[in-house]
Structures are given as structure tokens and as C-alpha cells.
N, C-alpha and C. Protein backbone atom coordinates (compact mmCIF):
# COMPACT_ATOMS: atom_id res chain seq x y z
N UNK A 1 131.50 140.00 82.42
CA UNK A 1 130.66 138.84 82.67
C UNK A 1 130.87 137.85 81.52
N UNK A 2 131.20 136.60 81.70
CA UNK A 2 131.14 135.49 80.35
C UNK A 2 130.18 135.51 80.08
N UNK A 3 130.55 135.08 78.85
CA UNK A 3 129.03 134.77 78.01
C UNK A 3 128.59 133.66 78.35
N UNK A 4 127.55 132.74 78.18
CA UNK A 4 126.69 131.56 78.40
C UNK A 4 126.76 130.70 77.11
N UNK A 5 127.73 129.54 77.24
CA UNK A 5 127.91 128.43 76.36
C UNK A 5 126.79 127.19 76.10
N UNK A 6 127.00 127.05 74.90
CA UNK A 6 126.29 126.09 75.11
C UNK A 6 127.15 124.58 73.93
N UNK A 7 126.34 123.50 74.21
CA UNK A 7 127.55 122.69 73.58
C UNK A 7 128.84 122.03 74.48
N UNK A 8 129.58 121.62 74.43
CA UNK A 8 130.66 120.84 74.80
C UNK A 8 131.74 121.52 74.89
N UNK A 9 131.79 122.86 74.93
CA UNK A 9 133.02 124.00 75.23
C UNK A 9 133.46 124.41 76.33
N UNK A 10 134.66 124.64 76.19
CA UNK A 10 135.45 125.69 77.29
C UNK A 10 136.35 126.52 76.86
N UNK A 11 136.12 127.86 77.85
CA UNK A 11 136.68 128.60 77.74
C UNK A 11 137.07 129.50 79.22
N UNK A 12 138.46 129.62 79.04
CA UNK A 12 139.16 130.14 79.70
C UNK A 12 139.68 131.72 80.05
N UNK A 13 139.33 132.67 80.61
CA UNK A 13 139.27 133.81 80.68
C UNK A 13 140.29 134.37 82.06
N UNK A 14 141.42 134.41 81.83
CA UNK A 14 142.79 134.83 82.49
C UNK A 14 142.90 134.06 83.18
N UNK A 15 142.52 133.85 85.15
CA UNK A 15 142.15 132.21 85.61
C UNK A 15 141.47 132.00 85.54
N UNK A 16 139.97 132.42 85.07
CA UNK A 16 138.73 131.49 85.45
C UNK A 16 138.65 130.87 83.94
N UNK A 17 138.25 129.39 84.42
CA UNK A 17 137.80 128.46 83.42
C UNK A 17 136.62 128.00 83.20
N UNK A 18 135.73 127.95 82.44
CA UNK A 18 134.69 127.36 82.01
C UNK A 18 134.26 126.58 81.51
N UNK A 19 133.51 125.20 81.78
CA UNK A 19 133.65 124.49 81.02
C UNK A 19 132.22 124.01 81.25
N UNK A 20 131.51 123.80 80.09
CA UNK A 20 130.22 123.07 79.73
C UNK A 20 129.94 121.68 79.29
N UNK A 21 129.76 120.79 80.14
CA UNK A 21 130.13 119.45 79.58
C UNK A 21 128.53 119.12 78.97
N UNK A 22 129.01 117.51 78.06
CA UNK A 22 127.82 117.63 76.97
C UNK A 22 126.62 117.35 77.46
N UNK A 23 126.36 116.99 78.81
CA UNK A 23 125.37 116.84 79.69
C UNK A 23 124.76 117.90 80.21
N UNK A 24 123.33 117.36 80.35
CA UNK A 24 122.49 118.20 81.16
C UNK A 24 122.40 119.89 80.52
N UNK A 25 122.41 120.82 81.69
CA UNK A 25 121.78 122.10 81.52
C UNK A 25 122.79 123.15 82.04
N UNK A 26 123.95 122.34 82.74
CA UNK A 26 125.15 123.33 83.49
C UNK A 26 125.92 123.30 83.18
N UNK A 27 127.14 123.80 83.72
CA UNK A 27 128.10 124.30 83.55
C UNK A 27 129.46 124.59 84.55
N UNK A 28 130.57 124.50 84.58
CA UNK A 28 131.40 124.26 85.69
C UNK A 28 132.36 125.39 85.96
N UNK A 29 132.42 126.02 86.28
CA UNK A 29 133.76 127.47 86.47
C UNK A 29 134.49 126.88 88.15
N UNK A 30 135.35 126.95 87.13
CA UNK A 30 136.89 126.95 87.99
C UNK A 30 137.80 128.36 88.07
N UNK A 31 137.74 128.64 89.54
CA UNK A 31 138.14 129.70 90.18
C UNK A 31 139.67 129.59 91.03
N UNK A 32 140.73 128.87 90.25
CA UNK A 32 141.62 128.80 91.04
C UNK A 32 142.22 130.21 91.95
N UNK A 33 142.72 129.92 93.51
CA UNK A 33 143.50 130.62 94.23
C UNK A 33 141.95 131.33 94.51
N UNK A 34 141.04 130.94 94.63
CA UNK A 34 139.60 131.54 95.47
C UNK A 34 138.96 130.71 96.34
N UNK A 35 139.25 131.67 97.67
CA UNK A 35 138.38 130.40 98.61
C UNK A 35 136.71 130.33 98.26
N UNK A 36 135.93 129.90 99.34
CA UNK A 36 134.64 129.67 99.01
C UNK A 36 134.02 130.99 99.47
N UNK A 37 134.43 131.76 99.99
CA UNK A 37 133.60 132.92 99.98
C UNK A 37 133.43 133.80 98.71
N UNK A 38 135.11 133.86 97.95
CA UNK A 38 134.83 134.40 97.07
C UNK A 38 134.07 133.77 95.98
N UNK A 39 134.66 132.63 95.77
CA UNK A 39 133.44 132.07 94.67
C UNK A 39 132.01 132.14 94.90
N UNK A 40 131.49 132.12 95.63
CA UNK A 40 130.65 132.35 96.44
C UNK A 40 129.68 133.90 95.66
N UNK A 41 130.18 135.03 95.84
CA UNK A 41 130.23 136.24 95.40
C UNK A 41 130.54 136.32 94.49
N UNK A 42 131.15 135.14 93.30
CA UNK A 42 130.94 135.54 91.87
C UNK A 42 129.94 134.44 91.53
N UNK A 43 129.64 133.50 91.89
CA UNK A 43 128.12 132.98 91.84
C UNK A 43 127.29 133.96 91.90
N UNK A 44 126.98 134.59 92.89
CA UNK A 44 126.10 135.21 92.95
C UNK A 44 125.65 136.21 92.27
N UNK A 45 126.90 137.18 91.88
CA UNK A 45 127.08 138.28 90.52
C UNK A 45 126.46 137.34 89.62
N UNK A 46 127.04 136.06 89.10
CA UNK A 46 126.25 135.48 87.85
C UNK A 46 124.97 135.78 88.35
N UNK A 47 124.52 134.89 88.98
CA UNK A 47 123.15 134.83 89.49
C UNK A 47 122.26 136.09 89.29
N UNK A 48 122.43 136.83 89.91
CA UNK A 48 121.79 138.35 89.89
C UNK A 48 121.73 138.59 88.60
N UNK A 49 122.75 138.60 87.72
CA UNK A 49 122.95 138.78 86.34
C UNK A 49 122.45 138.15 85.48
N UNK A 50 122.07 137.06 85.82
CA UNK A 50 121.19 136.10 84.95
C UNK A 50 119.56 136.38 84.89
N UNK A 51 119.60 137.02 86.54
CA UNK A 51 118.11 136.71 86.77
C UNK A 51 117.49 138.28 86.08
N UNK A 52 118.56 139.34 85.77
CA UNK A 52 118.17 140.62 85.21
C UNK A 52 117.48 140.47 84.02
N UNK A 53 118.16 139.35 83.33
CA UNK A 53 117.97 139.47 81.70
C UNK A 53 116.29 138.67 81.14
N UNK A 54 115.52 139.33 80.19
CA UNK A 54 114.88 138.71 79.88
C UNK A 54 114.99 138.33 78.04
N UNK A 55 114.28 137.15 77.94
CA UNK A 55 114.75 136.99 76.34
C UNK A 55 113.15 136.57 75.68
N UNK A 56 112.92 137.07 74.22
CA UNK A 56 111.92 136.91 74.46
C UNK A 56 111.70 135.87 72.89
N UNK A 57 111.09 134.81 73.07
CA UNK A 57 110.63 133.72 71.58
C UNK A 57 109.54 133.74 71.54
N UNK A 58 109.34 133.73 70.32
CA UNK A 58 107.57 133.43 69.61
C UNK A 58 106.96 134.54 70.41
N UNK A 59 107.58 135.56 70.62
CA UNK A 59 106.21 136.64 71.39
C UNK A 59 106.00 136.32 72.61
N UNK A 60 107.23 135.79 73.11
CA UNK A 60 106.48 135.91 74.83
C UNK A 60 108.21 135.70 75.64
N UNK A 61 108.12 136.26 76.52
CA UNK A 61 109.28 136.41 77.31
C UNK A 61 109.64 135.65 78.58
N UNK A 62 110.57 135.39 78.27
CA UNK A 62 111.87 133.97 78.97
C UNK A 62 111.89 134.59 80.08
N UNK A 63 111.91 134.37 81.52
CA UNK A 63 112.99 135.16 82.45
C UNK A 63 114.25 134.01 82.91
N UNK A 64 115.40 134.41 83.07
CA UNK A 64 116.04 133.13 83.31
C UNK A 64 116.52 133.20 84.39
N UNK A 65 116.59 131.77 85.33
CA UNK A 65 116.91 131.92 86.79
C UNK A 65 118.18 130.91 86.80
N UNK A 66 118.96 130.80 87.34
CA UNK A 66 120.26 129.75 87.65
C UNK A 66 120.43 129.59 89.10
N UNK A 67 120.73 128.23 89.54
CA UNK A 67 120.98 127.83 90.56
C UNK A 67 122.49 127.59 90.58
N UNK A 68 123.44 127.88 91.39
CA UNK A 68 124.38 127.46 91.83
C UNK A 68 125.04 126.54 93.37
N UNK A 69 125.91 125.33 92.55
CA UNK A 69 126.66 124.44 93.80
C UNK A 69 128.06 125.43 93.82
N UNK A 70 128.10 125.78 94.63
CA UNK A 70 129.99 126.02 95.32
C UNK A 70 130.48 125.65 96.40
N UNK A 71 131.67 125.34 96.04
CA UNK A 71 132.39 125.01 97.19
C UNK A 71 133.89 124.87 96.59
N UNK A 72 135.20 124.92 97.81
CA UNK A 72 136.62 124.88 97.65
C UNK A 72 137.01 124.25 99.02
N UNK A 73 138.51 124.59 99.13
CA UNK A 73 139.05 123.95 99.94
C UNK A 73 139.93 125.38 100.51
N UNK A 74 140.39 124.78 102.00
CA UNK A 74 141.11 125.51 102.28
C UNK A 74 143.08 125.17 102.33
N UNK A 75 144.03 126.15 102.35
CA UNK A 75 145.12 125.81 102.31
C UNK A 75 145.72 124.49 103.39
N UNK A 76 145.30 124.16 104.59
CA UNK A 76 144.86 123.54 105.44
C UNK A 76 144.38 121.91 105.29
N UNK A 77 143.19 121.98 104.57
CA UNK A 77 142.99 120.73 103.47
C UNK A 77 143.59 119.67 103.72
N UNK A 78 143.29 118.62 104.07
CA UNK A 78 144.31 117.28 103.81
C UNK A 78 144.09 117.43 102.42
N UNK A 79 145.47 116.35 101.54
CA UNK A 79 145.30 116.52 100.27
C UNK A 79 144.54 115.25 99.40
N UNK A 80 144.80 114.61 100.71
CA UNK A 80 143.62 113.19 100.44
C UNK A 80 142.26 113.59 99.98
N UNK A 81 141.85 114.83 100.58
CA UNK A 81 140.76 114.88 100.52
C UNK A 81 140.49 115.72 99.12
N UNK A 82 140.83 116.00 98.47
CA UNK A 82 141.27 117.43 97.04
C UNK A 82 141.44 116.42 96.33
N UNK A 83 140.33 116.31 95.44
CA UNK A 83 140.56 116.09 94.38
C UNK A 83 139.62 116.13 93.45
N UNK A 84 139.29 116.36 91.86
CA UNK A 84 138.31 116.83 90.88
C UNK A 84 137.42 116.02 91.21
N UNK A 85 136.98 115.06 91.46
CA UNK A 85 135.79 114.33 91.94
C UNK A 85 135.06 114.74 93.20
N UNK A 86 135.98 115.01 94.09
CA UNK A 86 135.41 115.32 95.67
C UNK A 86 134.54 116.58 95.45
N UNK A 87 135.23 117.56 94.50
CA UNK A 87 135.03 119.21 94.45
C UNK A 87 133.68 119.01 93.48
N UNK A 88 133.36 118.36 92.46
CA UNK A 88 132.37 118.55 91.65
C UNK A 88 131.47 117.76 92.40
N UNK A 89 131.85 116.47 93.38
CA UNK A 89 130.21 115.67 94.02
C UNK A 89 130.18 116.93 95.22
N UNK A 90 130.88 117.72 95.94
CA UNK A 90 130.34 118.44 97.07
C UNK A 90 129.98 119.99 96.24
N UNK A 91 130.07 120.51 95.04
CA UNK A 91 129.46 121.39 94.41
C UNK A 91 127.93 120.99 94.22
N UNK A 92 127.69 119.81 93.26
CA UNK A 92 126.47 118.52 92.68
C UNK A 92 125.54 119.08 94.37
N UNK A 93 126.78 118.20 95.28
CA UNK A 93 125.06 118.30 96.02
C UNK A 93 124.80 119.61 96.84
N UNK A 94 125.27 120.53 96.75
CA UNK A 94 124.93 121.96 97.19
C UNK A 94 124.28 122.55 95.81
N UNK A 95 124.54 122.39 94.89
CA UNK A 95 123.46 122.90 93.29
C UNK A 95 121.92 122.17 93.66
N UNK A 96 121.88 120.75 94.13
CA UNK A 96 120.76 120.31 94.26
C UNK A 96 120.20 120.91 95.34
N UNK A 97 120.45 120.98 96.46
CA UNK A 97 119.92 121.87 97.83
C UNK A 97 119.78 123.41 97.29
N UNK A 98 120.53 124.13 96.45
CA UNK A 98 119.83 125.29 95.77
C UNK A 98 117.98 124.78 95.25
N UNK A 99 118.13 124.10 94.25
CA UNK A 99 117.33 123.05 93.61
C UNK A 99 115.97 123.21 94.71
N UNK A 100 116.36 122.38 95.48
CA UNK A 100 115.70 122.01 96.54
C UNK A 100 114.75 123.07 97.36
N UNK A 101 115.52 124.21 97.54
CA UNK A 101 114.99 125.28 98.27
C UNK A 101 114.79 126.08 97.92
N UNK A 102 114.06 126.18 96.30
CA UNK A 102 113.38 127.44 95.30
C UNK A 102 113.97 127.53 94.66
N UNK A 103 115.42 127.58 93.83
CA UNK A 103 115.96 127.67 92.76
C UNK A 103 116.48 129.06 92.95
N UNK A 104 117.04 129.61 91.74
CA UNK A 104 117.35 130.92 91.48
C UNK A 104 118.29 131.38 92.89
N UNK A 105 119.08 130.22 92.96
CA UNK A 105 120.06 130.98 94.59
C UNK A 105 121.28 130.05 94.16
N UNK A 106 122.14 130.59 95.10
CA UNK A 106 123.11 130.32 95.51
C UNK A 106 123.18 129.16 97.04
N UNK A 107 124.32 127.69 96.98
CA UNK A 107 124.50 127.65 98.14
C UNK A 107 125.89 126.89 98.00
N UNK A 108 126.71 126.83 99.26
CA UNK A 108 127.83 126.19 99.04
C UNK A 108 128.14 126.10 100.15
N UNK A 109 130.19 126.05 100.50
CA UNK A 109 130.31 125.55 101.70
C UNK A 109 131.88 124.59 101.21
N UNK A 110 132.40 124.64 101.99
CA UNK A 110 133.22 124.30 102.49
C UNK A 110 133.99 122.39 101.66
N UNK A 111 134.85 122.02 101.33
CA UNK A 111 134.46 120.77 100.41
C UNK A 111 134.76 119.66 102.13
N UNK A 112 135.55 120.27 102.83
CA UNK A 112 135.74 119.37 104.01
C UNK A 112 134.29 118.70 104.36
């Protein structure tokens, strides 16, 4: 399981990439050669995994929940349509519809 960055880093772990930009509260993993199911199922491993851990400050205990956007493309794909902008606004608004519908989940789908 990666560890949880924080700061303006990335890191790269055989293919999967990680990257934490200096914004906000998230974080971006790139899963090349994985369709959306599988990413999908390692969202969710995070997820589960996140939601196990508790941390505890000043005497009282954190539980932490994460929402995840996913989505990919298929081999199929026009290539018009592929590209780092398309994939992070159709991730964005499936993270917000997590958001939206209680948090602490997973949702995604398809970037077509």
C-alpha cells in the first residue's frame, strides 16, 4: 500500500504514479495499462484501507475516510478524446458525485 503524501510530491512505484499537487486535499494515481474496472478495485483497496486506520491528536481519535473519482479509457477510444485534461475533469466530477453521495466511496466510469 503507498504511503499518503503530503506537499507537492510524486512518487512513482513500478507503474503506478502518484502525484499530489499543491492544491487542495488530493491526490492523483496513475494506473497505466488498467482499465476502469481495475482501477476501480485499487481505489477501493485504498479506500477500505484508509477507512481501517485510526490516528489519534491531542487525545482524541481521527477516523479517516477518502473519496475517490476514477475513470480510463478503453483501447477503442477515439484519441481525440484522451487526453490529461479530459481524464482528470471526468475523474473531478465522479470524486465530486462520491462527495455528493456520503463520502467515504468510490465512483467512476468510463472517460467516453
Amino acid at each position: 500500500m503507498p504511503r499518503i503524501m503530503s506537499g507537492n510530491q510524486k512518487k512513482c512505484l513500478s507503474r503506478v504514479c502518484i502525484h499530489n499537487p499543491p492544491y487542495g486535499q488530493g491526490f492523483l494515481i496513475v494506473l497505466p495499462e488498467t482499465d476502469v474496472n481495475g482501477a476501480s478495485v485499487m481505489a477501493e483497496r485504498l479506500q477500505s484501507e484508509l477507512s481501517q486506520r485510526v490516528t489519534e491528536t491531542q487525545g482524541k481519535e481521527i477516523f479517516i475516510t477518502a473519496s475517490f473519482g476514477v475513470t480510463g479509457f478503453c483501447p477503442d477510444t477515439p484519441d481525440e478524446m484522451i487526453s490529461p485534461e479530459a481524464m482528470i475533469n471526468k475523474a473531478d466530477k465522479y470524486l465530486y458525485q462520491a462527495k455528493r453521495e456520503g463520502r467515504n466511496r468510490v465512483m467512476g466510469g468510463p472517460l467516453d
